[in-house]
Protein backbone atom coordinates (compact mmCIF):
# COMPACT_ATOMS: atom_id res chain seq x y z
CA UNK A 1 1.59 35.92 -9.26
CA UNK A 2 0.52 33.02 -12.23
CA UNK A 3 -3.38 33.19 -12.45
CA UNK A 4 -3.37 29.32 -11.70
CA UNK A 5 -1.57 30.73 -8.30
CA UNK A 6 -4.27 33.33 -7.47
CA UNK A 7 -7.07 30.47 -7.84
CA UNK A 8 -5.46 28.34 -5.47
CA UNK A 9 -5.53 31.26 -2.85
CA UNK A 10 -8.83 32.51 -3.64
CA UNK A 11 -9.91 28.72 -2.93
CA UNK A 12 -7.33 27.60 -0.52
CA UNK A 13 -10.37 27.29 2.23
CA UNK A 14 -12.30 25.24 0.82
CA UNK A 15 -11.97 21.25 -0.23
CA UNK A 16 -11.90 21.41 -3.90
CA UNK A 17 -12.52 17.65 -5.30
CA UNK A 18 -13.86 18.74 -8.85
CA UNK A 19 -10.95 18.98 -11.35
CA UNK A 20 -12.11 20.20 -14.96
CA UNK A 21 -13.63 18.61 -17.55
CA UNK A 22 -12.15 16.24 -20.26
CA UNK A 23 -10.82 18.02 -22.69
CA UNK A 24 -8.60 16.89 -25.49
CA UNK A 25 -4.89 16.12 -25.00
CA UNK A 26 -1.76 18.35 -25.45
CA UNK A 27 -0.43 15.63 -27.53
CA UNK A 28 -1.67 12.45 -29.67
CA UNK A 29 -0.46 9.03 -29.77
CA UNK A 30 -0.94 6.06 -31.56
CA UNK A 31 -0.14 4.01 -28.54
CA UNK A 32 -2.86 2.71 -26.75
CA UNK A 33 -1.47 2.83 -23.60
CA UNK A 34 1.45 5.70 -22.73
CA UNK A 35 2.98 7.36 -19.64
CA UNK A 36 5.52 10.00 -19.40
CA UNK A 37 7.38 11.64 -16.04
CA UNK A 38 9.76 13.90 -15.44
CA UNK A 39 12.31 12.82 -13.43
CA UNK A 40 13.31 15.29 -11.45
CA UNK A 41 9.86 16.86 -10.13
CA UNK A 42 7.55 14.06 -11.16
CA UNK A 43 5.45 15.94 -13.05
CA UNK A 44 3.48 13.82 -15.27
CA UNK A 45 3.27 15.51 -18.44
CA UNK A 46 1.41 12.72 -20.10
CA UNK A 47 -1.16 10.13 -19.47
CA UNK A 48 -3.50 8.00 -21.70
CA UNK A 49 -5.57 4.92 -20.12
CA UNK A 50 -2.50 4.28 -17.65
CA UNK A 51 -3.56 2.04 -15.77
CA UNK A 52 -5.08 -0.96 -17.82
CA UNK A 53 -3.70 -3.97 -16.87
CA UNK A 54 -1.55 -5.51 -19.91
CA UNK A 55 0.81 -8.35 -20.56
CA UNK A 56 4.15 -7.09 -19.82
CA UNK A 57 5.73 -8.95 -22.19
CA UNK A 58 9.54 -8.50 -22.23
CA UNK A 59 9.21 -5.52 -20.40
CA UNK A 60 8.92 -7.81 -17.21
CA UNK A 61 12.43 -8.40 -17.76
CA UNK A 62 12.70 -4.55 -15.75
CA UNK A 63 11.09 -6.20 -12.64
CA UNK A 64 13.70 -9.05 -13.05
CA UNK A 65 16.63 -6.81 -13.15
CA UNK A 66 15.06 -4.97 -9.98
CA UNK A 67 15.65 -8.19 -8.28
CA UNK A 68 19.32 -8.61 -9.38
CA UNK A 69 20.50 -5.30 -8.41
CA UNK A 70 18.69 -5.24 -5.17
CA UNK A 71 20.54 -8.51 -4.09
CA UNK A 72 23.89 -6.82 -5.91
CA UNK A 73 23.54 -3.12 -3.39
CA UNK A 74 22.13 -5.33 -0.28
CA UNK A 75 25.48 -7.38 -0.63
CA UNK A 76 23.14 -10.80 -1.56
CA UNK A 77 25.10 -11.33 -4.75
CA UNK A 78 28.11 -10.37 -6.48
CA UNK A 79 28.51 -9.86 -10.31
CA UNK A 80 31.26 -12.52 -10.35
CA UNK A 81 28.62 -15.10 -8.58
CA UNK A 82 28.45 -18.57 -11.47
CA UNK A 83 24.55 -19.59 -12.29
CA UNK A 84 24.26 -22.77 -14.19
CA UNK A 85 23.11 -23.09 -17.29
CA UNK A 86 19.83 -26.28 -16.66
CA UNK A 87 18.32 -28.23 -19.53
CA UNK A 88 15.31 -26.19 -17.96
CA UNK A 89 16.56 -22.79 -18.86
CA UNK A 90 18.34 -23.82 -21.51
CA UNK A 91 15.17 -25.69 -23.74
CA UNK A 92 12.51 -22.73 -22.46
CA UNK A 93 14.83 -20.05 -23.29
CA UNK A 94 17.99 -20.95 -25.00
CA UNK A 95 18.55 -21.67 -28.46
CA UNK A 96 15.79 -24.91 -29.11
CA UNK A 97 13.35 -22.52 -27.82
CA UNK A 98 13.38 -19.91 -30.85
CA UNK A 99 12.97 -16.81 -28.39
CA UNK A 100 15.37 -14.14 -27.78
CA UNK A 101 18.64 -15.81 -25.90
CA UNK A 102 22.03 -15.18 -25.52
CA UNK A 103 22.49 -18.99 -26.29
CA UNK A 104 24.00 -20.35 -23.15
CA UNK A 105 25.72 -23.63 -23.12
CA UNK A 106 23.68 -26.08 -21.27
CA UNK A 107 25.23 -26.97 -18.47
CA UNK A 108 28.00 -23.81 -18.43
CA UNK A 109 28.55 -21.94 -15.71
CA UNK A 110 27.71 -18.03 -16.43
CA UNK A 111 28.95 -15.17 -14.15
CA UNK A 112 26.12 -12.84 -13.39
CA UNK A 113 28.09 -9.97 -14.80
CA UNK A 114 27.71 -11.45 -18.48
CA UNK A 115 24.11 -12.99 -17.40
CA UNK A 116 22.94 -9.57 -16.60
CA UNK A 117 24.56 -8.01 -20.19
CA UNK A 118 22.82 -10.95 -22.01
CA UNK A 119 19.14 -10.21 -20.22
CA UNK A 120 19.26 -6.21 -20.51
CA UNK A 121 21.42 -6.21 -24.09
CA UNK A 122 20.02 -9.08 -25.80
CA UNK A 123 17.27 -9.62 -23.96
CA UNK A 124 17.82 -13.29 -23.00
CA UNK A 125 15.46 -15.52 -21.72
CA UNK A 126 17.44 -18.36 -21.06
CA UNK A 127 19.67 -15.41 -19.07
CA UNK A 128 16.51 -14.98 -17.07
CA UNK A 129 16.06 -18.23 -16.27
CA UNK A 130 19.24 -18.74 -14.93
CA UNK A 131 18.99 -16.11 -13.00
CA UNK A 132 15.13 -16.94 -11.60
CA UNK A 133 16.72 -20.61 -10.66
CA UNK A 134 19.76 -20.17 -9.27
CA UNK A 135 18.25 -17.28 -6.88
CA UNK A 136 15.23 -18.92 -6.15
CA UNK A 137 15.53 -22.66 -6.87
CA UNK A 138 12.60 -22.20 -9.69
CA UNK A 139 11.16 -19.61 -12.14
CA UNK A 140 7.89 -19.37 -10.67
CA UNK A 141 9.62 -18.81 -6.88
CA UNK A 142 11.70 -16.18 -8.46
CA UNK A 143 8.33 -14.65 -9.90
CA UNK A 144 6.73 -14.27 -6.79
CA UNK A 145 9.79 -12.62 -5.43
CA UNK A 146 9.28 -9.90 -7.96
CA UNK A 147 5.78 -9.28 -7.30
CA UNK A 148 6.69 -8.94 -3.18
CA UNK A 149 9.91 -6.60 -4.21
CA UNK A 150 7.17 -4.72 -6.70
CA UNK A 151 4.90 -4.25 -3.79
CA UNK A 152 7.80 -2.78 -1.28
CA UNK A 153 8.74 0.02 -4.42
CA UNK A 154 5.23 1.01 -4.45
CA UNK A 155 3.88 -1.05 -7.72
CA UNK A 156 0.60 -2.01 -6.35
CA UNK A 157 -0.43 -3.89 -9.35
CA UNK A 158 2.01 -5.21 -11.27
CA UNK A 159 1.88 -9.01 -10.87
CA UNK A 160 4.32 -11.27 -12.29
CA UNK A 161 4.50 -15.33 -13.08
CA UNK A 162 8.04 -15.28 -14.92
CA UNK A 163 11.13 -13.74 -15.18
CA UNK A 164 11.05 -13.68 -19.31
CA UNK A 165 7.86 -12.07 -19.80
CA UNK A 166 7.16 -14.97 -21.70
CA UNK A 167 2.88 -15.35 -21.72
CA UNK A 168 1.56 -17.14 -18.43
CA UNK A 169 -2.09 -16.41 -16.86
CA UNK A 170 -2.56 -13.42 -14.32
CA UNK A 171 0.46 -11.68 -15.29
CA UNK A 172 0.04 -8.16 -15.71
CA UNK A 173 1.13 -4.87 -15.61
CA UNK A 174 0.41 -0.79 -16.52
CA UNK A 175 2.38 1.46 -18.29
CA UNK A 176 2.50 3.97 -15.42
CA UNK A 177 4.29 0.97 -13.06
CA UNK A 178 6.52 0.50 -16.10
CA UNK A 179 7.58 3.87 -16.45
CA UNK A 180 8.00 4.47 -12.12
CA UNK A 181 10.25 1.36 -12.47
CA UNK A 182 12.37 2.33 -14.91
CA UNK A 183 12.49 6.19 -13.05
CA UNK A 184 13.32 3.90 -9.80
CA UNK A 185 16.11 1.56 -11.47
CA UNK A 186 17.79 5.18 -12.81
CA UNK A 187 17.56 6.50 -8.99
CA UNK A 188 18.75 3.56 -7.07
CA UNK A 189 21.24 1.65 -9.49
CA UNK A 190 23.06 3.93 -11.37
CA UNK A 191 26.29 1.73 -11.61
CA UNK A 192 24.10 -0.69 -13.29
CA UNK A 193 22.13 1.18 -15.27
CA UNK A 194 24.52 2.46 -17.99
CA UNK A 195 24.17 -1.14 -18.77
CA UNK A 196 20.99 0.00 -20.88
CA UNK A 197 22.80 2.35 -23.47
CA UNK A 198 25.30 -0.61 -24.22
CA UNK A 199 24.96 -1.14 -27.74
CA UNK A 200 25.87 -4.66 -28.35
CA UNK A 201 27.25 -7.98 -26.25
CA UNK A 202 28.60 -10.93 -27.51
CA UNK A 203 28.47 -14.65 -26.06
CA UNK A 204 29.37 -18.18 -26.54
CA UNK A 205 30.50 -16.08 -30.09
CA UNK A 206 27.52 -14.47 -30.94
CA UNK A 207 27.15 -10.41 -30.94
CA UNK A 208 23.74 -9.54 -30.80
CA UNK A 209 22.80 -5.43 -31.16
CA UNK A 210 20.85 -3.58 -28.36
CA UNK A 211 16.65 -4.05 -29.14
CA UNK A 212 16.12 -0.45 -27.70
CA UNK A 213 15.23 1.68 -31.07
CA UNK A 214 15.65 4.82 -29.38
CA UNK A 215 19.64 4.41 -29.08
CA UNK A 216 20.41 5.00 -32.54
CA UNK A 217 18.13 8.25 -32.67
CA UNK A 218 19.76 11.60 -31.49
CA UNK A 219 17.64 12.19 -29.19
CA UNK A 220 19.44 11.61 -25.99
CA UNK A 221 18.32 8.13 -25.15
CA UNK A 222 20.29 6.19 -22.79
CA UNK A 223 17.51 3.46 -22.10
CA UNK A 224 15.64 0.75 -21.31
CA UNK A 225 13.71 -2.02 -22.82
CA UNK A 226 11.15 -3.24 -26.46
CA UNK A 227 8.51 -5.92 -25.40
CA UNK A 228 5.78 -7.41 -28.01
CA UNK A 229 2.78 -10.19 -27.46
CA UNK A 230 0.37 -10.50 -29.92
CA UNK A 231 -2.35 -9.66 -26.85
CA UNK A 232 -0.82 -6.62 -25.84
CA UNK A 233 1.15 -5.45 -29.06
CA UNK A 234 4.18 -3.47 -29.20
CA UNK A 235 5.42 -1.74 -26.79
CA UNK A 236 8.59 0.20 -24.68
CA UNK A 237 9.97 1.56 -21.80
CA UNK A 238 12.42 4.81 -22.79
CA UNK A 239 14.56 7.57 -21.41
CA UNK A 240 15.77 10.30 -22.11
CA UNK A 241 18.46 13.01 -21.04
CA UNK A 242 18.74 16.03 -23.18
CA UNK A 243 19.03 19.65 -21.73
CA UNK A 244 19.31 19.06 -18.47
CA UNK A 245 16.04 17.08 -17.99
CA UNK A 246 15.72 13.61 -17.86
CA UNK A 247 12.28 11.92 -18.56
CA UNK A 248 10.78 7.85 -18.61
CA UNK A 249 8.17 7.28 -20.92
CA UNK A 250 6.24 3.55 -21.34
CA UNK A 251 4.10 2.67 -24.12
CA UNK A 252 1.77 -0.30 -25.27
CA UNK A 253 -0.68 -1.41 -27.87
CA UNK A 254 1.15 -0.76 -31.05
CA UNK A 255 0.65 -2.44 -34.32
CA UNK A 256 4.23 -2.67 -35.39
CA UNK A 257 8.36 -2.19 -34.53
CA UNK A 258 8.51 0.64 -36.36
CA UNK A 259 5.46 2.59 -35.07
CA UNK A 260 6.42 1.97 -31.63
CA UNK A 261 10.10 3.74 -32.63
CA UNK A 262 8.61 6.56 -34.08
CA UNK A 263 5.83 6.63 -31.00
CA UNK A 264 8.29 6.31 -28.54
CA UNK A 265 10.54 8.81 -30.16
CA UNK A 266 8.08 11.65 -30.80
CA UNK A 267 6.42 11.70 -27.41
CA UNK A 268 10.00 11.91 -25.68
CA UNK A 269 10.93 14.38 -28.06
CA UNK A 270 8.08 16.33 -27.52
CA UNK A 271 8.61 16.02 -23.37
CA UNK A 272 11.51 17.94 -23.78
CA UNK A 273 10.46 20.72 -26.11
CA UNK A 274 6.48 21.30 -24.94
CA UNK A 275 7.59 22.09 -21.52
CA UNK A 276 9.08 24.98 -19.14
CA UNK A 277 10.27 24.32 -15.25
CA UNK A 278 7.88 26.53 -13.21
CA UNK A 279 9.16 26.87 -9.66
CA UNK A 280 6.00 27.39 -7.64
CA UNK A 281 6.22 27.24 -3.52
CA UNK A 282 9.96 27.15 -2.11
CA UNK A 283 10.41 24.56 0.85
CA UNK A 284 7.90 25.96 3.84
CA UNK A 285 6.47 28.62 1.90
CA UNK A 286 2.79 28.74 2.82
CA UNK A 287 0.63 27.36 0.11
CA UNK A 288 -2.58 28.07 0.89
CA UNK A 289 -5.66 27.57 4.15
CA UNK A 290 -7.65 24.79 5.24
CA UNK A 291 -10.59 25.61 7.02
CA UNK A 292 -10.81 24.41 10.93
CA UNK A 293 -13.65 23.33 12.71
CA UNK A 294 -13.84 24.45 16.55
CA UNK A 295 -10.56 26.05 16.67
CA UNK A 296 -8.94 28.83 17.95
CA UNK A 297 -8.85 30.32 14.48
CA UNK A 298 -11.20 29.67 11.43
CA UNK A 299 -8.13 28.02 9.75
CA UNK A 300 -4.55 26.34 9.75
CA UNK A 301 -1.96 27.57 7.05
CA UNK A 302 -0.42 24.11 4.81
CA UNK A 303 3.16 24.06 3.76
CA UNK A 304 4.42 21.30 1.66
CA UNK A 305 8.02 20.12 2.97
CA UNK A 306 10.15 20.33 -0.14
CA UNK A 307 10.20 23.16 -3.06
CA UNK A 308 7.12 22.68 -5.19
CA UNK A 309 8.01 23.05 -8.96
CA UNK A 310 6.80 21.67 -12.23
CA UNK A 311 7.25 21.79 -15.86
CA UNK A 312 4.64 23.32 -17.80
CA UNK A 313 3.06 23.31 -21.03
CA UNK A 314 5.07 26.14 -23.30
CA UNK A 315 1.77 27.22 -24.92
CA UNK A 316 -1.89 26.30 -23.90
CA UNK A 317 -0.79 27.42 -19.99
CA UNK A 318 -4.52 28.01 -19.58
CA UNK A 319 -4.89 24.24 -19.25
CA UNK A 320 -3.09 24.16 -16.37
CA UNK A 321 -5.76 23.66 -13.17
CA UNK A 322 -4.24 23.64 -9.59
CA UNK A 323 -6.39 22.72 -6.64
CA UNK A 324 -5.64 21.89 -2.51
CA UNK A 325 -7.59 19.01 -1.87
CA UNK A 326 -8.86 17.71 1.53
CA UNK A 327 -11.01 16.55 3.60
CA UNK A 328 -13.11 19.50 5.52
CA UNK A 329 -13.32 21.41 7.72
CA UNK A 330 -10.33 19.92 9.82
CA UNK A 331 -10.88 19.53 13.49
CA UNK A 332 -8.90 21.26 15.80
CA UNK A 333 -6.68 20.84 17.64
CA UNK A 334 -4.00 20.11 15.10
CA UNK A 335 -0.29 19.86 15.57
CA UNK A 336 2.07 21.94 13.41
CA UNK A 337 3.11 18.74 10.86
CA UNK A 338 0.00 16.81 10.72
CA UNK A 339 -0.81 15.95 7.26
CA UNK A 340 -3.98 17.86 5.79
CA UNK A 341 -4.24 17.53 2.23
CA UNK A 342 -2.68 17.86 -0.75
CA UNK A 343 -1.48 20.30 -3.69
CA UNK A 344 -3.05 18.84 -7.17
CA UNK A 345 -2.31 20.14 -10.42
CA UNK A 346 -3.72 19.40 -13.51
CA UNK A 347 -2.60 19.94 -17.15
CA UNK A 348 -5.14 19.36 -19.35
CA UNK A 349 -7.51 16.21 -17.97
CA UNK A 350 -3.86 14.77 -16.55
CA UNK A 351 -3.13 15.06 -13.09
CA UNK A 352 0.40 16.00 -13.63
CA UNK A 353 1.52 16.01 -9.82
CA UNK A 354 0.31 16.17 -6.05
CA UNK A 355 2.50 16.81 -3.37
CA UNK A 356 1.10 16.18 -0.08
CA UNK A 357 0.57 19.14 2.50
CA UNK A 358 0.88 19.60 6.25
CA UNK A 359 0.25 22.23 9.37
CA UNK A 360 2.35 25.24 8.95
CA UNK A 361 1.62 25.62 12.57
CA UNK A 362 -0.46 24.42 15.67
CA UNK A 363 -3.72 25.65 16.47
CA UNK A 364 -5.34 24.97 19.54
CA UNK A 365 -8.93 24.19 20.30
CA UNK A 366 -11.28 27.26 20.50
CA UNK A 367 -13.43 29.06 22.98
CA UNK A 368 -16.96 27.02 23.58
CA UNK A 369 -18.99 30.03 22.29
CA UNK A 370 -16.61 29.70 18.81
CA UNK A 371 -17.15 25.79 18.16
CA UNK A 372 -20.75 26.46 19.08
CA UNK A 373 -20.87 28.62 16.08
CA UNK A 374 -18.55 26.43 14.10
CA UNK A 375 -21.17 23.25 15.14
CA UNK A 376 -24.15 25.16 13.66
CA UNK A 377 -22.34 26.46 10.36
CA UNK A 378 -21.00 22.75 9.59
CA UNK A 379 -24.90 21.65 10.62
CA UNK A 380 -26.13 24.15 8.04
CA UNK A 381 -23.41 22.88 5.00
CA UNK A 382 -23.54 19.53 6.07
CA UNK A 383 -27.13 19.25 5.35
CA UNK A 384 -26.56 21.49 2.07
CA UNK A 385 -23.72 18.91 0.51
């Protein structure tokens, strides 16, 4: 058994809500803001200030997508639906506007097939606008849909006031958000996410190259978007499949194009190379104890209800910390399936994943003579914490 594995049995009674010091990442980044997952277990493998709320920039243009390809699997839309092309969408984001657009014809008729190729490829604003109007009458309507449809995918923060990404007060977003959305656009869409590696689109004439860096490097990248604002700097949203893995990264706060390429590339790179999978619990493998209080027995074995794996660092494996983490003792009784706690491991001052754990089994209350003891001994450490 891993040493990491032996701590979390020799501690598997007790609620453990220290993790370890701060100690120096695995890796270093010139980003000031970056996020990288796993894919397939969720392990976070890296994590640096996460959760500052940022400017999205283009990158909102993920949310706005969401949106789309919601209404396209719930049957709301089709991709041959027209939009129109207003003097609205067409002066804030077409060509007068000197943005990125896929210079629409004001007053054309666009089917969302070729809207949605001109917003992901060429990352059109007047494409977004379109879009935002002719789904929700106005921009800022269609913005406040995305923050609701953020809220119901989990993003708990991520606000948005337009569709572009274009600057507007109170709009904000983290990389960690950034990188769960793209992980939940690869999950839910996949006939529309290939639409990410396409490297080039052409309307009304004009070919304009895929803006994602990371397509032209062989390093397995099939995705997703480049954003910049001279508040938040430079920054991305990447993937990549290589090996057999697939991982989402999101980055922020760079000074330049070409340092976010080589950012975004390294730190992907390296999430495929710096790690082994480490299969740890199968599905209803008992993972550890939590104490009881006034039951039957002095404890209640946890289970989590899918396989527990992870990828781990290839060296520096003493940084890895594991922990099970709840709130103690538990009173009985408690009903086999009751959430109890959770399963947290740490690599290096990350926490890389937590996987929630329940009651391998029921346990009944206890005689009166037991929870008499139990009373006292929680009176005791009670007055001791």
């Amino acid at each position: 058994m891993p040493l990491f594995l032996k701590a979390i049995t020799a501690f598997a009674a007790m609620a453990l809500l220290f993790c370890a010091p701060a100690r120096a990442q695995l890796f270093e980044t010139r980003a000031e803001q970056a996020f990288v997952i796993d894919a397939e277990t969720g392990t976070i493998l890296f994590a640096k200030d996460p959760d500052k709320l940022i400017p999205p920039a283009s990158l909102a243009k993920l949310m706005t997508m969401e949106v789309v390809f919601h209404a396209l699997k719930t049957g709301r839309l089709s991709l041959d639906d027209q939009f129109l092309v207003s003097e609205n969408a067409w002066r804030t984001g077409g060509a007068p506007s000197g943005t990125s657009t896929m210079f629409a014809e004001l007053k054309s008729s666009i089917p969302l097939r070729d809207l949605i190729q001109g917003v992901i490829v060429q990352s059109a604003n007047d494409g977004c606008i379109v879009i935002a109007e002719g789904m929700a009458g106005s921009e800022a309507n269609f913005a406040q849909l995305m923050t609701e449809r953020a809220r119901q995918i989990g993003l708990t923060k991520s606000v948005f006031k337009t569709s572009t990404g274009l600057p507007a007060e109170g709009q904000v977003v983290t990389v960690r958000e950034l990188a769960m959305l793209g992980l939940h656009i690869w999950r839910e869409y996949p006939e529309f996410y290939k639409y990410y590696s396409q490297p080039d689109f052409t309307w009304n004439g004009i070919r304009q190259a895929n803006r994602n860096p990371l397509l032209k490097m062989d390093i397995g990248a099939d995705g997703m978007k480049t954003g910049y604002t001279e508040e938040s700097g430079y920054g991305i949203v990447g993937s990549v499949e290589r090996d057999g893995r697939r991982l989402f990264a999101a980055l922020s706060g760079m000074s330049s194009e070409a340092v976010r390429a080589e950012e975004a590339r390294k730190i992907l790179d390296w999430g495929i190379r710096a790690f082994d999978k480490l299969q740890i619990f199968a599905a209803d493998e008992i993972v550890g104890e939590a104490k009881l209080y006034g039951g039957a027995k002095g404890g209640v074995e946890l289970k989590a209800k899918q396989p527990i794996a992870i990828f781990v660092p290839i060296t520096n494996r003493d940084r890895l910390i594991a922990r099970i983490v709840y709130e103690g003792p538990v009173e009985a009784p408690v009903e086999e399936g009751t959430p109890v706690g959770a399963l947290k491991i740490w690599i290096g001052e990350t926490l890389s994943q937590e996987t929630p754990l329940y009651a391998a089994e029921s346990v009944g209350t206890g005689p009166l003579y037991s929870r008499a003891i139990d009373a006292v001994e929680e009176l005791m450490i009670g007055w001791l914490r």
